[in-house]
Protein backbone atom coordinates (compact mmCIF):
# COMPACT_ATOMS: atom_id res chain seq x y z
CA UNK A 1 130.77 40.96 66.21
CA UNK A 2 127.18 41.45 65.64
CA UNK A 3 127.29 39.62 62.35
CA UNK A 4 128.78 36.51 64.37
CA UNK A 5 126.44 36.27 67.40
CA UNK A 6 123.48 36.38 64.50
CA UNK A 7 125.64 33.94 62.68
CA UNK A 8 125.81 32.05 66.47
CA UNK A 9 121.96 32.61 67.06
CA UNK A 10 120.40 31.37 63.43
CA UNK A 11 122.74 28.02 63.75
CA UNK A 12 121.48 27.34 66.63
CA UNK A 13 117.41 27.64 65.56
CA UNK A 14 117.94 25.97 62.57
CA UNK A 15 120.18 23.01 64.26
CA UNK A 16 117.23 22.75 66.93
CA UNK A 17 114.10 23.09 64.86
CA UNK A 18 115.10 19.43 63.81
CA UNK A 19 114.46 18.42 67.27
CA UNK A 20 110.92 19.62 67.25
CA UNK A 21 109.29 16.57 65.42
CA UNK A 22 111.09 14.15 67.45
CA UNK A 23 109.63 15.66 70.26
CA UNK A 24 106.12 16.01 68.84
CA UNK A 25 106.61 11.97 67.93
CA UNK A 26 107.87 11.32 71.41
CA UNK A 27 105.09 13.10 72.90
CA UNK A 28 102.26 11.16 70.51
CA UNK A 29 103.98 7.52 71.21
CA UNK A 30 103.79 8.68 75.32
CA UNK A 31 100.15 9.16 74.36
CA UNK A 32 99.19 6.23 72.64
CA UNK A 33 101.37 3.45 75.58
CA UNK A 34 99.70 5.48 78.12
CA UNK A 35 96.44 4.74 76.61
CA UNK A 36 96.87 1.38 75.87
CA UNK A 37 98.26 0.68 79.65
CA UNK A 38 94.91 2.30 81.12
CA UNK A 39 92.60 0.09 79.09
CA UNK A 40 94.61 -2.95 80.04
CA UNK A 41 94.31 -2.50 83.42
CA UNK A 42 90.49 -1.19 83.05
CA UNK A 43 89.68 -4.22 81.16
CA UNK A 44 91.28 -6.43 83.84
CA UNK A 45 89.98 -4.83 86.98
CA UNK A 46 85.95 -4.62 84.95
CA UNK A 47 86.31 -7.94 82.81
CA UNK A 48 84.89 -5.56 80.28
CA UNK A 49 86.28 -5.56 76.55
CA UNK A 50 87.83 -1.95 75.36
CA UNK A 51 89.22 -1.10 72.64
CA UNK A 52 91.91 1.77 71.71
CA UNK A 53 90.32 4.11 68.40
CA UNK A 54 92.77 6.33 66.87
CA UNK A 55 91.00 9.48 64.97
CA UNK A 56 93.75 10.21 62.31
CA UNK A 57 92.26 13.60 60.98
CA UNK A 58 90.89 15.41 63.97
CA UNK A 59 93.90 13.77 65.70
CA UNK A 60 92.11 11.81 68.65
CA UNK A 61 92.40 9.16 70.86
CA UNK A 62 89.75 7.48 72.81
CA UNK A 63 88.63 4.35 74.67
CA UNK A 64 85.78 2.33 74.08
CA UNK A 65 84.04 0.11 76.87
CA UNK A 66 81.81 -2.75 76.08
CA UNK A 67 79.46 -5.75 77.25
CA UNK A 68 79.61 -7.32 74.17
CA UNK A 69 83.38 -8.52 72.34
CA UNK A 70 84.02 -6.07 69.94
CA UNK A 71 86.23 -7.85 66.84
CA UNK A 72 86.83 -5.19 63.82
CA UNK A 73 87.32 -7.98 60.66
CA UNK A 74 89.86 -7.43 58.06
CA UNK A 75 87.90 -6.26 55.11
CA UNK A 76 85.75 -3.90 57.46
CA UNK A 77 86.05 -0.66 55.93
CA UNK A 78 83.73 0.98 58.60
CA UNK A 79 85.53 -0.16 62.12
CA UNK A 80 82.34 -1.02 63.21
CA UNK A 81 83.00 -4.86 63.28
């Protein structure tokens, strides 16, 4: 009996620890629409330009405000426009 609810309990962690990254993608995606509604409606309600910057390796996200246009070009390694 005790074999079979350990059996019962480990299926069940292992089954569900797939639905941790979902969750953590789920979560990030919530994030990032979230962010991107608020700077629409800023940038409508200020007439200033924003922009959305996504800091991959300390995992951030931000919003930039502006007077100016900010327009990041193609071959721009820098993202400073």
């Amino acid at each position: 009996m005790v074999i079979a609810i350990a059996a019962l309990i480990s299926g069940v962690v292992i089954a569900g620890s797939g639905q941790l990254p979902s969750a953590r993608l789920k979560s990030s995606a919530t994030e990032i629409a979230s962010a991107i509604k608020v700077a629409y409606t800023r940038a409508t309600a200020t007439s200033q330009d924003l922009r959305l910057v996504m800091d991959l390796d300390t995992q951030k996200v931000w919003l930039e405000e502006s007077d100016i246009p900010m327009l990041a070009q193609a071959r721009d390694k820098t993202g400073t426009g």
